[in-house]
PDB file of N, CA and C in Angstrom:
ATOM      1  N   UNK A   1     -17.144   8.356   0.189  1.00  0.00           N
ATOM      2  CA  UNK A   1     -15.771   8.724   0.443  1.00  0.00           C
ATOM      3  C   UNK A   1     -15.112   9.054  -0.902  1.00  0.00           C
ATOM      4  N   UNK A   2     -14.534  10.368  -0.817  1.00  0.00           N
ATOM      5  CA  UNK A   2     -13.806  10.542  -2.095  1.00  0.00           C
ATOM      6  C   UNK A   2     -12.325   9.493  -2.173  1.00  0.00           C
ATOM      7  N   UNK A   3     -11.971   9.904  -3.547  1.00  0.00           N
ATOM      8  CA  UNK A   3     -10.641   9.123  -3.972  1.00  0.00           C
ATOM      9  C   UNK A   3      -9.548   9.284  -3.017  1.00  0.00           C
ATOM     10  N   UNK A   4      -8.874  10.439  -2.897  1.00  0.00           N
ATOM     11  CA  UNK A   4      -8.219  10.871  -2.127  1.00  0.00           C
ATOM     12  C   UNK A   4      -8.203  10.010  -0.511  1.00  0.00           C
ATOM     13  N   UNK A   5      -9.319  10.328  -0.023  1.00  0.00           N
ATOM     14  CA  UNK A   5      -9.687   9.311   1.134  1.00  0.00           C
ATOM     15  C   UNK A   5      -9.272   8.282   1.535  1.00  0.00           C
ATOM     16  N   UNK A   6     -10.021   7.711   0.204  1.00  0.00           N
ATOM     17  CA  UNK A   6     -10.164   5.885  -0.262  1.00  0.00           C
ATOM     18  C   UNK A   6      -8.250   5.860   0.093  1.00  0.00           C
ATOM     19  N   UNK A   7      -7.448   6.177  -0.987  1.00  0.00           N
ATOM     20  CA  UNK A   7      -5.792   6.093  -0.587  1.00  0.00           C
ATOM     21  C   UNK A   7      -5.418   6.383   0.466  1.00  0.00           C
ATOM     22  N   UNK A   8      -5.845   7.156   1.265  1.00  0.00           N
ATOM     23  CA  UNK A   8      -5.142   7.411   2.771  1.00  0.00           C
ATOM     24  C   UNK A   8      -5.665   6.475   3.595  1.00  0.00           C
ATOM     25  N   UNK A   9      -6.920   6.280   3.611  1.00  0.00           N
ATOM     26  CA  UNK A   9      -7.618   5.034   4.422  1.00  0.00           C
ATOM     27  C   UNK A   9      -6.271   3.893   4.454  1.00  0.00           C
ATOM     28  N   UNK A  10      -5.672   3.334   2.965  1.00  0.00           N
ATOM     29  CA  UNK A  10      -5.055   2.623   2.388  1.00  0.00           C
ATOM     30  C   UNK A  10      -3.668   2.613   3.473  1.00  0.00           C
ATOM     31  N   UNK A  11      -3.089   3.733   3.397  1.00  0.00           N
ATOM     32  CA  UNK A  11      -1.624   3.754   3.884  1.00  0.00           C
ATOM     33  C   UNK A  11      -2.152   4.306   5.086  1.00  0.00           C
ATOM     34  N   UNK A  12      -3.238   4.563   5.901  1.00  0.00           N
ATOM     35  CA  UNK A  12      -2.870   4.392   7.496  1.00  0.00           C
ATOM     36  C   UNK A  12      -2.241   3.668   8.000  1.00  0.00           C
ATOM     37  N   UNK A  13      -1.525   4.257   9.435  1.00  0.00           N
ATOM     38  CA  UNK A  13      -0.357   2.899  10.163  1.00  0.00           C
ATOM     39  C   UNK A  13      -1.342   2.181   9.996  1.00  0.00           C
ATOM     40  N   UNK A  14      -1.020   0.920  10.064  1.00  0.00           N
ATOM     41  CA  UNK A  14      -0.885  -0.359  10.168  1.00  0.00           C
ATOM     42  C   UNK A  14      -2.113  -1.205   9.745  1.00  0.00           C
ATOM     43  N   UNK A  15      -2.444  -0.711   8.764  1.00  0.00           N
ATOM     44  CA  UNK A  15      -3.383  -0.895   7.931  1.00  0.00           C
ATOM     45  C   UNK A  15      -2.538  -1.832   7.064  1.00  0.00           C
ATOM     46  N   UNK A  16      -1.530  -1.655   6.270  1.00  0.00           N
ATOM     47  CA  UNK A  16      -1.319  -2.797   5.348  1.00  0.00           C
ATOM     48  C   UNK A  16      -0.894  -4.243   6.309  1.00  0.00           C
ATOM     49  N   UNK A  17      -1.142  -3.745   7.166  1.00  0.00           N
ATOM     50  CA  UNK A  17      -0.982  -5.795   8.504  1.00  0.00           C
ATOM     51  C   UNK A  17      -2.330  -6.272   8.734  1.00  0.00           C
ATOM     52  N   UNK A  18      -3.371  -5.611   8.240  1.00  0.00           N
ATOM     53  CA  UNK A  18      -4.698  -5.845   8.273  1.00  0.00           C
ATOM     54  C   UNK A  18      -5.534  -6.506   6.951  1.00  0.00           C
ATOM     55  N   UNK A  19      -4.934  -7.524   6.810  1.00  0.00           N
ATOM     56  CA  UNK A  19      -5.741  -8.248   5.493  1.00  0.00           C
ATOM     57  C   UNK A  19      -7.170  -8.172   4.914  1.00  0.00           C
ATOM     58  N   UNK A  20      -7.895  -8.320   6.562  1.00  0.00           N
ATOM     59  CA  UNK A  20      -9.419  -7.622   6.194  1.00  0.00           C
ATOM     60  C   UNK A  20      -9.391  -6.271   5.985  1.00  0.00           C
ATOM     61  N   UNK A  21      -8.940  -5.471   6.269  1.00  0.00           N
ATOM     62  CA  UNK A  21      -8.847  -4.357   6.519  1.00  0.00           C
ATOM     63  C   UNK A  21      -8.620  -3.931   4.556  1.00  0.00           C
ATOM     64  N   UNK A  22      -7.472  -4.705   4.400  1.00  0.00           N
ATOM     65  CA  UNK A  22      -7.093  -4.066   3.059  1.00  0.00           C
ATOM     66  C   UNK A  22      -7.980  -4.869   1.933  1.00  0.00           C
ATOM     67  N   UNK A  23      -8.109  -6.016   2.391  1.00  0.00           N
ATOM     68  CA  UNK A  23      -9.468  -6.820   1.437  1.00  0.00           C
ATOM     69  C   UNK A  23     -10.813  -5.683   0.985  1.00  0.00           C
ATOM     70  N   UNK A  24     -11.200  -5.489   2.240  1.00  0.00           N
ATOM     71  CA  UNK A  24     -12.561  -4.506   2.394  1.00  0.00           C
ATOM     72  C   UNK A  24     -12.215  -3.254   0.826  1.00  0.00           C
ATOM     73  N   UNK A  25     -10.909  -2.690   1.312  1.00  0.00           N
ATOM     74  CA  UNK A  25     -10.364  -1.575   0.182  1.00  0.00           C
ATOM     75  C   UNK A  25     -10.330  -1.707  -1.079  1.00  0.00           C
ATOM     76  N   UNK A  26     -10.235  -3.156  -1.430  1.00  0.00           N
ATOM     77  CA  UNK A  26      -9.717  -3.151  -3.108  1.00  0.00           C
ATOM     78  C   UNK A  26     -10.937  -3.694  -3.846  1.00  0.00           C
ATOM     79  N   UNK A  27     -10.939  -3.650  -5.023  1.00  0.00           N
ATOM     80  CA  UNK A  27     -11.744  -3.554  -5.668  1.00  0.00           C
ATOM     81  C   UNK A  27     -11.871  -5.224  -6.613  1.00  0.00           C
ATOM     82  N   UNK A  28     -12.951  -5.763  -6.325  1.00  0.00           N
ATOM     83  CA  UNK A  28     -12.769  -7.400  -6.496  1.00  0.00           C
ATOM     84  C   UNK A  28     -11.924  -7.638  -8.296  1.00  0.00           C
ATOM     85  N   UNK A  29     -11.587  -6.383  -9.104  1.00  0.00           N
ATOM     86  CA  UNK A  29     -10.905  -6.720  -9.884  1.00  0.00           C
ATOM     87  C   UNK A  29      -9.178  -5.840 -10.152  1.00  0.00           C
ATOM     88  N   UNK A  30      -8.618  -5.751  -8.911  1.00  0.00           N
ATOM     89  CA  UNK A  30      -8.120  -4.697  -8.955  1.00  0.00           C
ATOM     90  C   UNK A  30      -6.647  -5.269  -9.375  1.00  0.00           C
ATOM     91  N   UNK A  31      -5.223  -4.847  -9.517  1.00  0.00           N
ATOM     92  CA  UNK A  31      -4.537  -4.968 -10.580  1.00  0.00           C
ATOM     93  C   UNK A  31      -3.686  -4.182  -9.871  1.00  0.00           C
ATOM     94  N   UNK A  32      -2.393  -4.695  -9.076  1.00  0.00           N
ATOM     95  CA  UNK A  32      -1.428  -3.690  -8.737  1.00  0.00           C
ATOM     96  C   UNK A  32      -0.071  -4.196  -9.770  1.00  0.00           C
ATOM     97  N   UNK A  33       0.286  -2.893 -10.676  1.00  0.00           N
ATOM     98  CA  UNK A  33       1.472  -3.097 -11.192  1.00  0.00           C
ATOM     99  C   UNK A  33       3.149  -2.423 -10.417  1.00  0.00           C
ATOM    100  N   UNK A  34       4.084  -3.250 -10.038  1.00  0.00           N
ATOM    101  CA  UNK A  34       4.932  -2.520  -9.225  1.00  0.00           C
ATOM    102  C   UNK A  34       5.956  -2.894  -9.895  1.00  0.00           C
ATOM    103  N   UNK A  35       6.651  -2.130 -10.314  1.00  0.00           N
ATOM    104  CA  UNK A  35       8.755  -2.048 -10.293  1.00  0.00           C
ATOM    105  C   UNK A  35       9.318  -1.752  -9.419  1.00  0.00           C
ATOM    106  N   UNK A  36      10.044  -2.680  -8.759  1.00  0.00           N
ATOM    107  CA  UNK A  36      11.021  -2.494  -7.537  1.00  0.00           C
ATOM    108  C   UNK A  36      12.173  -2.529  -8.205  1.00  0.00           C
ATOM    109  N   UNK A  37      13.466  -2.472  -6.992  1.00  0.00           N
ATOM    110  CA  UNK A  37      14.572  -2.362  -7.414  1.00  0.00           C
ATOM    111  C   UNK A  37      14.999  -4.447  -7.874  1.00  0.00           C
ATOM    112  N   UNK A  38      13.947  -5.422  -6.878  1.00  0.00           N
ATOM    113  CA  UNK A  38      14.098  -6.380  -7.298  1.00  0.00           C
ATOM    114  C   UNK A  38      13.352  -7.236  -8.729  1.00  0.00           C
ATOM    115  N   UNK A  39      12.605  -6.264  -9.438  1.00  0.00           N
ATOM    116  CA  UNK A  39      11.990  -6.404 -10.678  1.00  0.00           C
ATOM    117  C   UNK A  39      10.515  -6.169 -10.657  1.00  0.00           C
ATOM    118  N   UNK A  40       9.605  -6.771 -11.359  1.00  0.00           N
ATOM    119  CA  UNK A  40       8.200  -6.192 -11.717  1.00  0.00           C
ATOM    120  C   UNK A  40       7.507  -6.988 -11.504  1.00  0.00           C
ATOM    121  N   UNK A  41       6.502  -7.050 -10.427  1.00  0.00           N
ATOM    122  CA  UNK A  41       5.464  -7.433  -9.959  1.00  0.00           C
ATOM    123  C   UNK A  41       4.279  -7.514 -10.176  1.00  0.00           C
ATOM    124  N   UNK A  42       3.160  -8.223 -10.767  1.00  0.00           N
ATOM    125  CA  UNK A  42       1.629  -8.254 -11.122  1.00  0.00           C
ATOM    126  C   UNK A  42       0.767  -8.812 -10.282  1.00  0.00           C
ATOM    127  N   UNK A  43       0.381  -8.453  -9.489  1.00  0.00           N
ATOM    128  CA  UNK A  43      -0.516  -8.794  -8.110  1.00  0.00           C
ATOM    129  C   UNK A  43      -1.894  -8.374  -8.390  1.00  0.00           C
ATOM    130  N   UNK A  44      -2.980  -9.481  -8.556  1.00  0.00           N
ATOM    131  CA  UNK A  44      -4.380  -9.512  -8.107  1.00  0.00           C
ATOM    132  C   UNK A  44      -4.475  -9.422  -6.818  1.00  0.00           C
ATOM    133  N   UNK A  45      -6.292  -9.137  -7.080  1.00  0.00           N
ATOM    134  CA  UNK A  45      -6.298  -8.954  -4.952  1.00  0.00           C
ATOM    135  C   UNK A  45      -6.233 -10.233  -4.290  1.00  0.00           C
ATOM    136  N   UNK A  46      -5.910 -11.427  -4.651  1.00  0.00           N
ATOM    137  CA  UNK A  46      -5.457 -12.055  -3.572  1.00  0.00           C
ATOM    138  C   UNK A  46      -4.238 -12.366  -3.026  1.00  0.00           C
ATOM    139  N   UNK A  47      -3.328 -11.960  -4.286  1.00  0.00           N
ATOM    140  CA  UNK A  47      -2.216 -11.812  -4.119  1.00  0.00           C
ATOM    141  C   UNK A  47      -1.718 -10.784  -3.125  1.00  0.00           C
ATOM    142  N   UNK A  48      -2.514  -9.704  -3.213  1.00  0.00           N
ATOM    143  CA  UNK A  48      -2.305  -8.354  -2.532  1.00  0.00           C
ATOM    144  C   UNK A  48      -2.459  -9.231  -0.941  1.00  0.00           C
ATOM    145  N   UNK A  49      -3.858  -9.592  -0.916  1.00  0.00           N
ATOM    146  CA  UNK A  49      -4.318  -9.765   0.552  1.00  0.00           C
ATOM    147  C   UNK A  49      -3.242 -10.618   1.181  1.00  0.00           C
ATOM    148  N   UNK A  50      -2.765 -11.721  -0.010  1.00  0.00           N
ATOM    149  CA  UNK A  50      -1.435 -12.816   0.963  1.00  0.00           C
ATOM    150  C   UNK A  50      -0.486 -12.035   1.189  1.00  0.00           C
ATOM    151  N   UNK A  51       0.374 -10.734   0.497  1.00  0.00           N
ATOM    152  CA  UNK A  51       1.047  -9.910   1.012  1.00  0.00           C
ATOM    153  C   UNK A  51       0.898  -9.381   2.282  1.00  0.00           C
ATOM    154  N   UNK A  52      -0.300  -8.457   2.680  1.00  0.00           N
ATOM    155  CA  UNK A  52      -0.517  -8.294   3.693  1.00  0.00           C
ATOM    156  C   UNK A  52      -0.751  -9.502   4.853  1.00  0.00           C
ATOM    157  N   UNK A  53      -1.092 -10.707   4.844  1.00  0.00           N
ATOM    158  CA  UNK A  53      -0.754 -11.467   5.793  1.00  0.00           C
ATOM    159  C   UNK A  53       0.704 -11.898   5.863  1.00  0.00           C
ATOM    160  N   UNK A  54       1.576 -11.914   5.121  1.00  0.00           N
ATOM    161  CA  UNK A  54       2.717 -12.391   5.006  1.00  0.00           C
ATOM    162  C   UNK A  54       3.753 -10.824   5.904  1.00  0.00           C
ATOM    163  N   UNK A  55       3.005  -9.348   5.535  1.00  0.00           N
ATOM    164  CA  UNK A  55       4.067  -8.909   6.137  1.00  0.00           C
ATOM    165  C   UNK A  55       3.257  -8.940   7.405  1.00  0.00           C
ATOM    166  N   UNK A  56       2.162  -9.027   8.128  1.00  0.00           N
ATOM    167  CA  UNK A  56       1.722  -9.244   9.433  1.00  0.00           C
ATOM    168  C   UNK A  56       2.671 -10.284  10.119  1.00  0.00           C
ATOM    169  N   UNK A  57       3.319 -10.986   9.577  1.00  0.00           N
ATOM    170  CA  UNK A  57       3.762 -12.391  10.318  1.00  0.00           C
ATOM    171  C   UNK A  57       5.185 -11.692  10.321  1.00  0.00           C
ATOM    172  N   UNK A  58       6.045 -10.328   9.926  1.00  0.00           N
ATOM    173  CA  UNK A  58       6.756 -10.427  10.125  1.00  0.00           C
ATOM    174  C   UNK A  58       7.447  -8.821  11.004  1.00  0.00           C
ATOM    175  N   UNK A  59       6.338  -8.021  11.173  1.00  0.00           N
ATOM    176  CA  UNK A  59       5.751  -6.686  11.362  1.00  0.00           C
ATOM    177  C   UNK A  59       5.087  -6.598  12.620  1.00  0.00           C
ATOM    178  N   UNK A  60       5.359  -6.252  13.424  1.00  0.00           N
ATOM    179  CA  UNK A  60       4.568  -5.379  14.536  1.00  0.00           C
ATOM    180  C   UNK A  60       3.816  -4.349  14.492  1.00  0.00           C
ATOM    181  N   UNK A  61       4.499  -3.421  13.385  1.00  0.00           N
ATOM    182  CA  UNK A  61       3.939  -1.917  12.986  1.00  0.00           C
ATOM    183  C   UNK A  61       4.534  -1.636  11.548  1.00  0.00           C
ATOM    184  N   UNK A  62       3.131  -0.653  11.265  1.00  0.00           N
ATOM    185  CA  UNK A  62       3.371   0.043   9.628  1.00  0.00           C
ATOM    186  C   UNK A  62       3.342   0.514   9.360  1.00  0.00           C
ATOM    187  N   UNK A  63       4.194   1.874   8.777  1.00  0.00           N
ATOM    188  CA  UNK A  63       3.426   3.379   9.224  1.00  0.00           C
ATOM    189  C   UNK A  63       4.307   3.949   7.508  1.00  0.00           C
ATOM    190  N   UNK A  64       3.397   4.653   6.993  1.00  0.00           N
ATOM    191  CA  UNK A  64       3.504   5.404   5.496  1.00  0.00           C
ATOM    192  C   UNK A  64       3.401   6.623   5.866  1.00  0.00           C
ATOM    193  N   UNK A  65       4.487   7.237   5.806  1.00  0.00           N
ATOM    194  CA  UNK A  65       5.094   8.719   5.790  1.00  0.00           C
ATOM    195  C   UNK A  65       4.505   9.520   4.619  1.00  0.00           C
ATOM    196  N   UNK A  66       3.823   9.937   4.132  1.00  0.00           N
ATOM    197  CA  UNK A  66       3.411  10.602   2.785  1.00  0.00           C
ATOM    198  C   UNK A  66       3.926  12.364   2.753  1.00  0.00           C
ATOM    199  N   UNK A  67       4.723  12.376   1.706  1.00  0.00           N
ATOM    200  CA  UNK A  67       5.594  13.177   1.618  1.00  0.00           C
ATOM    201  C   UNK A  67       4.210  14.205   0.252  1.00  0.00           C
ATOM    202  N   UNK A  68       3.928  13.655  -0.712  1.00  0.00           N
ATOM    203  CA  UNK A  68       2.894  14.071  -1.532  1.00  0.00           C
ATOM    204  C   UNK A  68       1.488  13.188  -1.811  1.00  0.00           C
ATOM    205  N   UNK A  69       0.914  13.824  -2.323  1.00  0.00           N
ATOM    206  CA  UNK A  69      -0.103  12.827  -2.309  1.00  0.00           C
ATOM    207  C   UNK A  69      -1.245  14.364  -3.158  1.00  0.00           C
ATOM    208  N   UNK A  70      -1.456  13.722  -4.260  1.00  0.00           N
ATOM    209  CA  UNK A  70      -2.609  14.773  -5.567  1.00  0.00           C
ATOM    210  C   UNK A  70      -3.705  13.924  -6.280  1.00  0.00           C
ATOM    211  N   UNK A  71      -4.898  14.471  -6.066  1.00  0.00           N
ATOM    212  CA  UNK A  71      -5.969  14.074  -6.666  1.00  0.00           C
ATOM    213  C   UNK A  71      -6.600  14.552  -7.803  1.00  0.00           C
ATOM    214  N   UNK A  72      -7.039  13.569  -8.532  1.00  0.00           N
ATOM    215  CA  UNK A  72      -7.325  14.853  -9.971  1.00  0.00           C
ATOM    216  C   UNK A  72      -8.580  13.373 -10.585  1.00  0.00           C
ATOM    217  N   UNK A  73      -9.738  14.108 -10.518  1.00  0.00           N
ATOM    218  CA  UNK A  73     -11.102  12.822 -10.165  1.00  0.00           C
ATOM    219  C   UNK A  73     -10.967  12.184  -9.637  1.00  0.00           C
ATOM    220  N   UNK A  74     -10.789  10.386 -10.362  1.00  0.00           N
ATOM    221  CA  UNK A  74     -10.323   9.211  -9.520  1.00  0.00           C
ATOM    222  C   UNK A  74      -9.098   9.136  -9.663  1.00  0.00           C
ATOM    223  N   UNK A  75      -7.979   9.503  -9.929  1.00  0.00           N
ATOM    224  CA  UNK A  75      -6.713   8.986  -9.842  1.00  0.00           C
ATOM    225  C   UNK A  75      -6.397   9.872  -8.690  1.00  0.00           C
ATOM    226  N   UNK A  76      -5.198   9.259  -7.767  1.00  0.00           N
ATOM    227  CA  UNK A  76      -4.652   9.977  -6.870  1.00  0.00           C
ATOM    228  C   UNK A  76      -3.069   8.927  -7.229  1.00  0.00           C
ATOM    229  N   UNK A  77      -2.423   9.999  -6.836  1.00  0.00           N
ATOM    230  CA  UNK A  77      -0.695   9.811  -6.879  1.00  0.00           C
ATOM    231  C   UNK A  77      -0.330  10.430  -5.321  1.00  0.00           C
ATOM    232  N   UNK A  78       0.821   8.942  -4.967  1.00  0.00           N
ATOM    233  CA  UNK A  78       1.306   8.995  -3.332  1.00  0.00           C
ATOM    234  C   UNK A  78       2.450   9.119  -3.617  1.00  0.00           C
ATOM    235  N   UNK A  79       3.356   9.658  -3.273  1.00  0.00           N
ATOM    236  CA  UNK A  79       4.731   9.507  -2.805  1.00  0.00           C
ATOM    237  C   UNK A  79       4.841   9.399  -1.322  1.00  0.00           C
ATOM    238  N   UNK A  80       5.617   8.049  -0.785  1.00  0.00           N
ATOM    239  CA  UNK A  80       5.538   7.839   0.702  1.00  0.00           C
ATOM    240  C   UNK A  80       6.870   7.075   0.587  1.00  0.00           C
ATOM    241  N   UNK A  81       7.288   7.210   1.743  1.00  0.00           N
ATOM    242  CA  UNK A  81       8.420   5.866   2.487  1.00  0.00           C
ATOM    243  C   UNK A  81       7.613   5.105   3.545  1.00  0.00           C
ATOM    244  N   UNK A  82       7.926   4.175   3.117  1.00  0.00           N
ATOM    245  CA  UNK A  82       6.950   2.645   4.130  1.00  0.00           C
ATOM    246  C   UNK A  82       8.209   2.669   5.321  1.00  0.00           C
ATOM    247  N   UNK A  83       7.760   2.742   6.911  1.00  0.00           N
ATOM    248  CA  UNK A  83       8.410   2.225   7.795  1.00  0.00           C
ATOM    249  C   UNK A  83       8.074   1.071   8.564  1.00  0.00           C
ATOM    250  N   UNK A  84       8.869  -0.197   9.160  1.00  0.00           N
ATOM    251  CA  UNK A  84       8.188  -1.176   9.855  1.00  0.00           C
ATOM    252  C   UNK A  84       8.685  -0.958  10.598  1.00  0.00           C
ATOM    253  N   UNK A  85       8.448  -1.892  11.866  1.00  0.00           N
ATOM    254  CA  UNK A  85       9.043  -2.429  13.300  1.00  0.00           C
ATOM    255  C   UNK A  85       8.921  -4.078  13.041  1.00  0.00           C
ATOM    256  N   UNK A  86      10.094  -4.460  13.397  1.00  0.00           N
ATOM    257  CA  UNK A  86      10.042  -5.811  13.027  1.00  0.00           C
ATOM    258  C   UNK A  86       9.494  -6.543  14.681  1.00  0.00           C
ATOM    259  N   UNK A  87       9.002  -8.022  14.464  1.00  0.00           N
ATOM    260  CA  UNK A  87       8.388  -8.450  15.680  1.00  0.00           C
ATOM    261  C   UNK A  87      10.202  -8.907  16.468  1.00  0.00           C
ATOM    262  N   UNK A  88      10.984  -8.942  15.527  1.00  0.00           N
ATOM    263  CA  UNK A  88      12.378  -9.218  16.746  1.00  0.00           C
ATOM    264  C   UNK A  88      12.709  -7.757  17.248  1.00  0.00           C
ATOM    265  N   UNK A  89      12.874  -6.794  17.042  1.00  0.00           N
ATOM    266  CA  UNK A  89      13.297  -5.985  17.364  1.00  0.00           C
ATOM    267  C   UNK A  89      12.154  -4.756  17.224  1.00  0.00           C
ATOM    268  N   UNK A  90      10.809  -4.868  18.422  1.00  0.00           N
ATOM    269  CA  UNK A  90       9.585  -3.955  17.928  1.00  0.00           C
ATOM    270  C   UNK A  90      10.119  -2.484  18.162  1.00  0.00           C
ATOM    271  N   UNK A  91      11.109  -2.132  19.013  1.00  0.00           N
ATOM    272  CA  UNK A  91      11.435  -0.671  19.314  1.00  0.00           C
ATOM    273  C   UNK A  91      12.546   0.119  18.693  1.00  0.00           C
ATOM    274  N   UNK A  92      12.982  -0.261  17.470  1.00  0.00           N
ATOM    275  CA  UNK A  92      13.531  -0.451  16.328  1.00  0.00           C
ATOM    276  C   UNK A  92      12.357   0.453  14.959  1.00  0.00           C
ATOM    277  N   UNK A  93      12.286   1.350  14.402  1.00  0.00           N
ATOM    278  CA  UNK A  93      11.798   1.835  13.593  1.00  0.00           C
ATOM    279  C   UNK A  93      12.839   1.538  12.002  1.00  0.00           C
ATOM    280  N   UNK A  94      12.116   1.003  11.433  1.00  0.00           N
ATOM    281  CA  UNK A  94      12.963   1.079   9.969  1.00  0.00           C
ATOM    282  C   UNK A  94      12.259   1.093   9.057  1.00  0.00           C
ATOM    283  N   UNK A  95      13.097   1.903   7.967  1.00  0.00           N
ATOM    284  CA  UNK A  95      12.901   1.923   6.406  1.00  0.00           C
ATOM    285  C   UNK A  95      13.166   0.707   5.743  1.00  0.00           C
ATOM    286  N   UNK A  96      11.848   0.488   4.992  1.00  0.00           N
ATOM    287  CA  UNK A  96      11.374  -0.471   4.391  1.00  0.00           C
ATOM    288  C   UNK A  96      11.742  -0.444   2.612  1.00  0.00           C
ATOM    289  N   UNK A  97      11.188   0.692   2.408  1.00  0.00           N
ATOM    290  CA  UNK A  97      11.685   1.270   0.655  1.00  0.00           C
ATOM    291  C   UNK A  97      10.937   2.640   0.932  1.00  0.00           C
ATOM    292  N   UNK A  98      11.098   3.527  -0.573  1.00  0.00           N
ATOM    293  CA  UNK A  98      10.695   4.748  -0.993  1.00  0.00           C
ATOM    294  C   UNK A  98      10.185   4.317  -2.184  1.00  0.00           C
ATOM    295  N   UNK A  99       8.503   4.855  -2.159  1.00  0.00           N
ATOM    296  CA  UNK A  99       7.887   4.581  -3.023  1.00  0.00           C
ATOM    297  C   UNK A  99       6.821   5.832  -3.952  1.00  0.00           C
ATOM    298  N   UNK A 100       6.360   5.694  -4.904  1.00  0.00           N
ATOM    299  CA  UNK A 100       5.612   6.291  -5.571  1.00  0.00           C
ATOM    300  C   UNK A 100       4.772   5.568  -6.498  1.00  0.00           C
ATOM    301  N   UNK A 101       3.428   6.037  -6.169  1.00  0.00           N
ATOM    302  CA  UNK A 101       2.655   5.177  -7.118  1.00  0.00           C
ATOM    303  C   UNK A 101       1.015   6.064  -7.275  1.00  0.00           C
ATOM    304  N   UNK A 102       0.686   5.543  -8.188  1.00  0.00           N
ATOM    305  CA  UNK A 102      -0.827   5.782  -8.874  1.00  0.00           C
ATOM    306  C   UNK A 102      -1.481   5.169  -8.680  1.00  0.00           C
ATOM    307  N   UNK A 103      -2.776   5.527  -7.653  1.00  0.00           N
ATOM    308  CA  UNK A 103      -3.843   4.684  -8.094  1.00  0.00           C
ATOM    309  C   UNK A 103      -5.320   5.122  -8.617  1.00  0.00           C
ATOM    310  N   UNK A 104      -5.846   3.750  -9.160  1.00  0.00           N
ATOM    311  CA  UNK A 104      -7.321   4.492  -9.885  1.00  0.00           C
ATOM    312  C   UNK A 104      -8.384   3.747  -8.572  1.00  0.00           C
ATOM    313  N   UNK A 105      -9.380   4.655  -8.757  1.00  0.00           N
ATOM    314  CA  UNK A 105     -10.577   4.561  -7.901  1.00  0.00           C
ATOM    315  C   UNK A 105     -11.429   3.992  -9.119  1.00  0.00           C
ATOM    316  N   UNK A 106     -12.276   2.971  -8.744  1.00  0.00           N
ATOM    317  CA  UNK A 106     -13.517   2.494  -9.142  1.00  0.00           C
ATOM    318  C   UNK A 106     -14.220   2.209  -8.335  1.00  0.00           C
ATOM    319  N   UNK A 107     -15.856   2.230  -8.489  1.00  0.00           N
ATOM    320  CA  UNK A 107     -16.775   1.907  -6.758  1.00  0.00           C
ATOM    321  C   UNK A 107     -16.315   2.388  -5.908  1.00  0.00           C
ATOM    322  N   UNK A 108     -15.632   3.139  -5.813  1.00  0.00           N
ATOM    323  CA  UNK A 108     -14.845   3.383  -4.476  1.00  0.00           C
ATOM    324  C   UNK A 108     -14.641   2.486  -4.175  1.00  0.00           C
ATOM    325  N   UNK A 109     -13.843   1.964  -4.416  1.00  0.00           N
ATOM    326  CA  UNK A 109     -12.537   0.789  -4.654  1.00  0.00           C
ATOM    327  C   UNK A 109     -10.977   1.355  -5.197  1.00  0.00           C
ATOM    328  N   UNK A 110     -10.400   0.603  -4.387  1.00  0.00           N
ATOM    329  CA  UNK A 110      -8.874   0.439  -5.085  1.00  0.00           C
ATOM    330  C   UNK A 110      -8.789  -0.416  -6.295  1.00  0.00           C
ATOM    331  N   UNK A 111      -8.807   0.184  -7.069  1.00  0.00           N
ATOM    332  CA  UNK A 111      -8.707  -0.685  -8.792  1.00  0.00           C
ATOM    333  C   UNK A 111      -7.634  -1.139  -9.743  1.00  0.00           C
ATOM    334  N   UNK A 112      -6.839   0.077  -9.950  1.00  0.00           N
ATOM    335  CA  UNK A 112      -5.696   0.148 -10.571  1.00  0.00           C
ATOM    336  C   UNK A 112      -4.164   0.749  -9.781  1.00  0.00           C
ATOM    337  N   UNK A 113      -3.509   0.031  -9.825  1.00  0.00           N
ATOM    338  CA  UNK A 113      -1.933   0.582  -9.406  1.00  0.00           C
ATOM    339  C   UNK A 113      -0.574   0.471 -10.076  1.00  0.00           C
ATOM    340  N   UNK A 114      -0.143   1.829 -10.214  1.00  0.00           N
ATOM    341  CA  UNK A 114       0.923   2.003 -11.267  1.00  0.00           C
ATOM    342  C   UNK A 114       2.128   2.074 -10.289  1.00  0.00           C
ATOM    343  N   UNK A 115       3.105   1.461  -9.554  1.00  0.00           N
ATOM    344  CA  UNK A 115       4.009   1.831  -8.294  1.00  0.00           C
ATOM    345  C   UNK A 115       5.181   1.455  -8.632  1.00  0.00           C
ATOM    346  N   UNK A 116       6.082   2.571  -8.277  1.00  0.00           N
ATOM    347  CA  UNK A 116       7.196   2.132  -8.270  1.00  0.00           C
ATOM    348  C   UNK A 116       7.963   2.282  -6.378  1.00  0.00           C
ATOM    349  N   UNK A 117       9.232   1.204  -6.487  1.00  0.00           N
ATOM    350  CA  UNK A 117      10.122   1.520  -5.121  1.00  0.00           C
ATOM    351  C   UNK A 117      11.338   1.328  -4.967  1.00  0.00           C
ATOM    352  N   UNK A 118      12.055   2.096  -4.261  1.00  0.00           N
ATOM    353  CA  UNK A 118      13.798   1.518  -4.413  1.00  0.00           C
ATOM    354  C   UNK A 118      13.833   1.800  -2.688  1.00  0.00           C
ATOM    355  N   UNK A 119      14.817   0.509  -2.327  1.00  0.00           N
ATOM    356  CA  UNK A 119      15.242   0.991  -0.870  1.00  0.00           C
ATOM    357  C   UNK A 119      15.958   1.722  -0.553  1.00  0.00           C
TER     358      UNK A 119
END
């Protein structure tokens, strides 16, 4: 599977509520760096994987809108808005944040992530 791939695999709906799912993806040394509007984040993959169980517990659905998305070897760059459905209100669609980020492919693995997001 090329790089490109590997990232879309990534932001299919409801793939980030899938812990195995996103475990399987990353790369056993992988490194997400994020700036939000609430400050800067350094997440290993287990950190990543408790994310994804943490928004499962609060998520029905997950769906990444990808507005761009460019490959150039292993790096690929996403620009997406994350939407959920919350489990109180599942028929309810909402914006989550607007994001952009970099990532590097290794093994075909998710390795490196450069992301930023503002809501």
């Amino acid at each position: 599977m090329g790089a490109k791939a590997i990232v879309q695999e990534f932001y299919k709906s409801d793939v980030l509520l899938e812990a195995d799912k996103v475990n399987a993806l990353l790369h056993p040394e992988v490194v997400l760096e994020w700036h939000s509007t609430k400050g800067f984040l350094k997440l290993n993959k287990s950190q990543i994987v408790d994310l994804s169980n943490e928004m499962s517990k609060a998520y029905v659905r997950s769906k990444s809108r990808i507005s761009h998305i460019l490959s150039e070897g292993h790096t690929v760059s996403v620009r997406y808005s994350h939407y959920v459905k919350t489990i109180e209100n599942p028929r309810e669609e909402m914006l989550l944040a607007h994001f952009m980020v970099i990532w590097e492919i290794k093994d075909d693995k998710l390795y490196r992530s450069y992301q930023m997001s503002q809501l």
